[in-house]
N, C-alpha and C. Protein backbone atom coordinates (compact mmCIF):
# COMPACT_ATOMS: atom_id res chain seq x y z
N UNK A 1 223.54 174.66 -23.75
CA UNK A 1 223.57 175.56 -24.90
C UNK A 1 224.32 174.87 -26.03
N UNK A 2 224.19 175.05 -27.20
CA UNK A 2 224.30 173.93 -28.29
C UNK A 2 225.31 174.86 -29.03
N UNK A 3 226.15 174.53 -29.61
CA UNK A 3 227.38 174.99 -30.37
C UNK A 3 227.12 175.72 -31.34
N UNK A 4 227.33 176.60 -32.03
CA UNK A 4 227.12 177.71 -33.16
C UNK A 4 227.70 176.41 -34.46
N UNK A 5 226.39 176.48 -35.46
CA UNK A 5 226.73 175.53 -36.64
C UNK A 5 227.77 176.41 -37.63
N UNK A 6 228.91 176.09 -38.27
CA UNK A 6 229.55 176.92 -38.95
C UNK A 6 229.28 176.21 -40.79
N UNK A 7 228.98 177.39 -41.10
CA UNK A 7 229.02 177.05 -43.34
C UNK A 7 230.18 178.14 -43.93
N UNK A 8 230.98 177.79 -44.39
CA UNK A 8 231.20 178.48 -45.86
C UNK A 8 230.73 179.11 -46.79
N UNK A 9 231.81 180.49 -46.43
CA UNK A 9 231.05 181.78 -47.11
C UNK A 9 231.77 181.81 -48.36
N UNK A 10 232.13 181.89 -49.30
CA UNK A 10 233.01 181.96 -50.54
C UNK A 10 232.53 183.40 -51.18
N UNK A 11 234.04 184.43 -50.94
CA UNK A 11 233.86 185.66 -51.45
C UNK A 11 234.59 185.77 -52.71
N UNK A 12 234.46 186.65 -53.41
CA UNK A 12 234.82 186.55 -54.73
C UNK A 12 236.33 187.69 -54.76
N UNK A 13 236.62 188.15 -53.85
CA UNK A 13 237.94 189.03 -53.99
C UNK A 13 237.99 189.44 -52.25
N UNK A 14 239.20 189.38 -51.90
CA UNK A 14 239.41 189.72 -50.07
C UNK A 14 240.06 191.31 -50.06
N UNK A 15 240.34 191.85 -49.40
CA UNK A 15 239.67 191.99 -48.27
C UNK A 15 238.23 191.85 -48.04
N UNK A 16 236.88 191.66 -47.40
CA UNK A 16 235.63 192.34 -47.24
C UNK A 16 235.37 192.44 -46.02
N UNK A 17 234.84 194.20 -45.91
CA UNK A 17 234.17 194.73 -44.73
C UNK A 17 233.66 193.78 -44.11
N UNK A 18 233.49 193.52 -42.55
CA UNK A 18 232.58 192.85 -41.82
C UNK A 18 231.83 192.97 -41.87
N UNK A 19 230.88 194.27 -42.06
CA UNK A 19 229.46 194.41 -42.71
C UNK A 19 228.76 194.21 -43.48
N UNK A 20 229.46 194.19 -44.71
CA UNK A 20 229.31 193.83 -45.68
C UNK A 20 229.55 192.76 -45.86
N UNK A 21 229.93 191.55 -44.89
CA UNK A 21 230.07 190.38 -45.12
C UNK A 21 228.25 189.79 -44.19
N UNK A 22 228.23 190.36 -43.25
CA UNK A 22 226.80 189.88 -42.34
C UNK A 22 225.84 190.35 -43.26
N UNK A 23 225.56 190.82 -44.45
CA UNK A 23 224.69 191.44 -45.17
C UNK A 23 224.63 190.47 -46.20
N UNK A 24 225.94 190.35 -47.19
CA UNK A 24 226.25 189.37 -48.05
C UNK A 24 225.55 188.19 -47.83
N UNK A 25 225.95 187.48 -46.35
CA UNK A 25 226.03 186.21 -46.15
C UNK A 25 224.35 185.92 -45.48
N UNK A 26 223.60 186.92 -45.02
CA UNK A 26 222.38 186.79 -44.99
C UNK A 26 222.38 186.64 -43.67
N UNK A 27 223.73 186.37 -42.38
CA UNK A 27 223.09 187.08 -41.47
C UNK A 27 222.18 188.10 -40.34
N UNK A 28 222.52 189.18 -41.76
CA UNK A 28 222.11 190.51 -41.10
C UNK A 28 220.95 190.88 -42.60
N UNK A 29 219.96 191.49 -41.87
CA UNK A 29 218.77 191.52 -42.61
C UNK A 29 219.25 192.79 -44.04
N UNK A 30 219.95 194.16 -43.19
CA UNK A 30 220.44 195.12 -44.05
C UNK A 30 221.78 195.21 -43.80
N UNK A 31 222.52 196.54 -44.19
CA UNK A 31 223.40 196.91 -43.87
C UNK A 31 223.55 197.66 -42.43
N UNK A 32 222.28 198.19 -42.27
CA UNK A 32 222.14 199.02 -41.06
C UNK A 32 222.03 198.02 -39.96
N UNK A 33 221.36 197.02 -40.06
CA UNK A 33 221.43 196.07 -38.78
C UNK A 33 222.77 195.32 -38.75
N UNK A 34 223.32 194.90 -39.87
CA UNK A 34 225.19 194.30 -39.35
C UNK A 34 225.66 195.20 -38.63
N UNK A 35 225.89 196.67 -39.09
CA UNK A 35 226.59 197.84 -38.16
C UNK A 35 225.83 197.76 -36.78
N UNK A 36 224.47 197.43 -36.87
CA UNK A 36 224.34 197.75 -35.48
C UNK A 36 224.67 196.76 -34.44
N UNK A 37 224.46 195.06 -34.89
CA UNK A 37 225.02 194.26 -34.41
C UNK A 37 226.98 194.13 -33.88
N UNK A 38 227.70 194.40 -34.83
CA UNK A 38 228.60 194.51 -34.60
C UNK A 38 229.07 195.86 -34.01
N UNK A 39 228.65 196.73 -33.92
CA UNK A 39 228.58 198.00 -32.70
C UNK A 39 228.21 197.44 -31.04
N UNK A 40 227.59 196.37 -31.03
CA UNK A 40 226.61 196.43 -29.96
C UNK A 40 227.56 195.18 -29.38
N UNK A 41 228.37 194.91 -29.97
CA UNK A 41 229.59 193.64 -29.52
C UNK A 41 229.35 192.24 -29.52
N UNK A 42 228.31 191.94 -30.76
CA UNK A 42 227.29 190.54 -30.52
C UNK A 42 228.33 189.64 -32.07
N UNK A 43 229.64 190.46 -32.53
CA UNK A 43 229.44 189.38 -33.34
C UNK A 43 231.54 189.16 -33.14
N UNK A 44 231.92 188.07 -33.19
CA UNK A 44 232.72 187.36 -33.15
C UNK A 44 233.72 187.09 -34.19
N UNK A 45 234.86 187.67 -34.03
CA UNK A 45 235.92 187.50 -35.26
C UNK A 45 237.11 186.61 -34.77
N UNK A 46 237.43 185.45 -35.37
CA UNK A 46 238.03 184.41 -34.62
C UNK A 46 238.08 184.40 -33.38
N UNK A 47 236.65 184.17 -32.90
CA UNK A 47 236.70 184.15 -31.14
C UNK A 47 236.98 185.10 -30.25
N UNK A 48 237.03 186.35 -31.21
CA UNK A 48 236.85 187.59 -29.82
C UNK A 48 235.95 188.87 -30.53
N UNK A 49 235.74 189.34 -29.65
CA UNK A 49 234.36 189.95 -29.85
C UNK A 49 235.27 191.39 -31.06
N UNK A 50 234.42 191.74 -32.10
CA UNK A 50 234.46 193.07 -32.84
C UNK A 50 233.82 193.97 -33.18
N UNK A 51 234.35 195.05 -32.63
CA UNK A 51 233.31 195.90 -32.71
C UNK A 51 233.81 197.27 -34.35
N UNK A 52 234.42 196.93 -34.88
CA UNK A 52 234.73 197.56 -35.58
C UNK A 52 234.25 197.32 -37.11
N UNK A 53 233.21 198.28 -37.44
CA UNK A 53 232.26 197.86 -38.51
C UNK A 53 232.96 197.44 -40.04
N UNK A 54 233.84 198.35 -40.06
CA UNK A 54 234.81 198.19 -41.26
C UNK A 54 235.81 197.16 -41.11
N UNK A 55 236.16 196.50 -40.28
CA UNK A 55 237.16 195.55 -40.43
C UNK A 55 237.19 194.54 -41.58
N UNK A 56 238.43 194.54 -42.15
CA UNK A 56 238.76 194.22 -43.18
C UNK A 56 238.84 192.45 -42.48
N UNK A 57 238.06 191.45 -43.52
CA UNK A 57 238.28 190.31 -43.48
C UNK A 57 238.60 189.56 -44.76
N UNK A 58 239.79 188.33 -44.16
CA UNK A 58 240.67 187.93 -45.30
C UNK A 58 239.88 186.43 -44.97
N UNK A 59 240.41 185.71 -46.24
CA UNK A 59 240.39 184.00 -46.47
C UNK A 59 240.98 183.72 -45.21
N UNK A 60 239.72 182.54 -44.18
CA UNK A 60 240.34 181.74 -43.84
C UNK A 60 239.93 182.13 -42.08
N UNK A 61 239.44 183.75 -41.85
CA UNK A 61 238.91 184.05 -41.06
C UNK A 61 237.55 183.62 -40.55
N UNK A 62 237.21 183.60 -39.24
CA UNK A 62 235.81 182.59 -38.97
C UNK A 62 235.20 183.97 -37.96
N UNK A 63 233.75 184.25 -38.74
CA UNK A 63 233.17 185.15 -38.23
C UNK A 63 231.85 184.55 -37.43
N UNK A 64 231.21 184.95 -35.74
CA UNK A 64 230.43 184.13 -35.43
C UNK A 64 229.41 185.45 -35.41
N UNK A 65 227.98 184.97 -35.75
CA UNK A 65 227.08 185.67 -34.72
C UNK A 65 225.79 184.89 -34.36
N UNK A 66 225.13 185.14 -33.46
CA UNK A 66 224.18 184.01 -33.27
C UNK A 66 224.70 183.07 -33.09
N UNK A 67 223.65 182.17 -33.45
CA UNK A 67 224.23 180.66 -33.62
C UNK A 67 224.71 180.51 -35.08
N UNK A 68 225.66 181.07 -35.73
CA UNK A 68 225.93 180.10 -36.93
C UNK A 68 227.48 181.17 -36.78
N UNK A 69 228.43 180.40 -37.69
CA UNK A 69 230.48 180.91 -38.03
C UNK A 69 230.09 180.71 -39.03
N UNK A 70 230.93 181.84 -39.78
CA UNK A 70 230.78 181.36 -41.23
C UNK A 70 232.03 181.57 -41.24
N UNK A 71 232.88 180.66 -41.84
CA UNK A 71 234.22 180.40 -42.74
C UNK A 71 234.35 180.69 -43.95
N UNK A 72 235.29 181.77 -43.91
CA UNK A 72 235.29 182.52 -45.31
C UNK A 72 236.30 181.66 -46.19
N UNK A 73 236.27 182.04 -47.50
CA UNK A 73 236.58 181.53 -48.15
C UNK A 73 236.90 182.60 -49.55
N UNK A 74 238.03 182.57 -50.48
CA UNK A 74 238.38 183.12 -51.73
C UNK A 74 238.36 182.27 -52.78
N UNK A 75 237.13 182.70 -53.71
CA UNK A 75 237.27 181.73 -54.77
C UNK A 75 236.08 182.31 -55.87
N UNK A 76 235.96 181.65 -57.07
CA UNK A 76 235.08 181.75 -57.69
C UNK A 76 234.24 183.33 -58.45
């Protein structure tokens, strides 16, 4: 099994929802499928599983799902 590729997400102000980050970042097709993914325990917040749709994510946090992490980032 081959390692999850990780890119850089660069948000424009922190906190952001986890949902609203798998939506943003084009993991998740809508909003309704991030919630359902991260309900269903498939997505990864520095290496342990979250199931909490609203979780607030800061700079610097590494979110996995599938195969790809995205490394957040504050800027721009």
């Amino acid at each position: 099994m081959s390692s999850p590729s990780s890119r850089v997400i660069i948000i424009k102000a922190e906190p952001i929802e986890l949902c609203q980050l798998l939506k943003f970042s084009g993991l998740a097709a809508t909003g309704g499928e991030a919630k359902s993914v991260i309900g269903a325990g498939q997505v990864l917040l520095n290496s342990v599983v979250e199931t909490q749709k609203r979780k607030k994510i800061m700079g610097g946090d590494k979110v996995t799902y599938g195969e790809e992490t995205l490394v957040v980032q504050v800027g721009g």
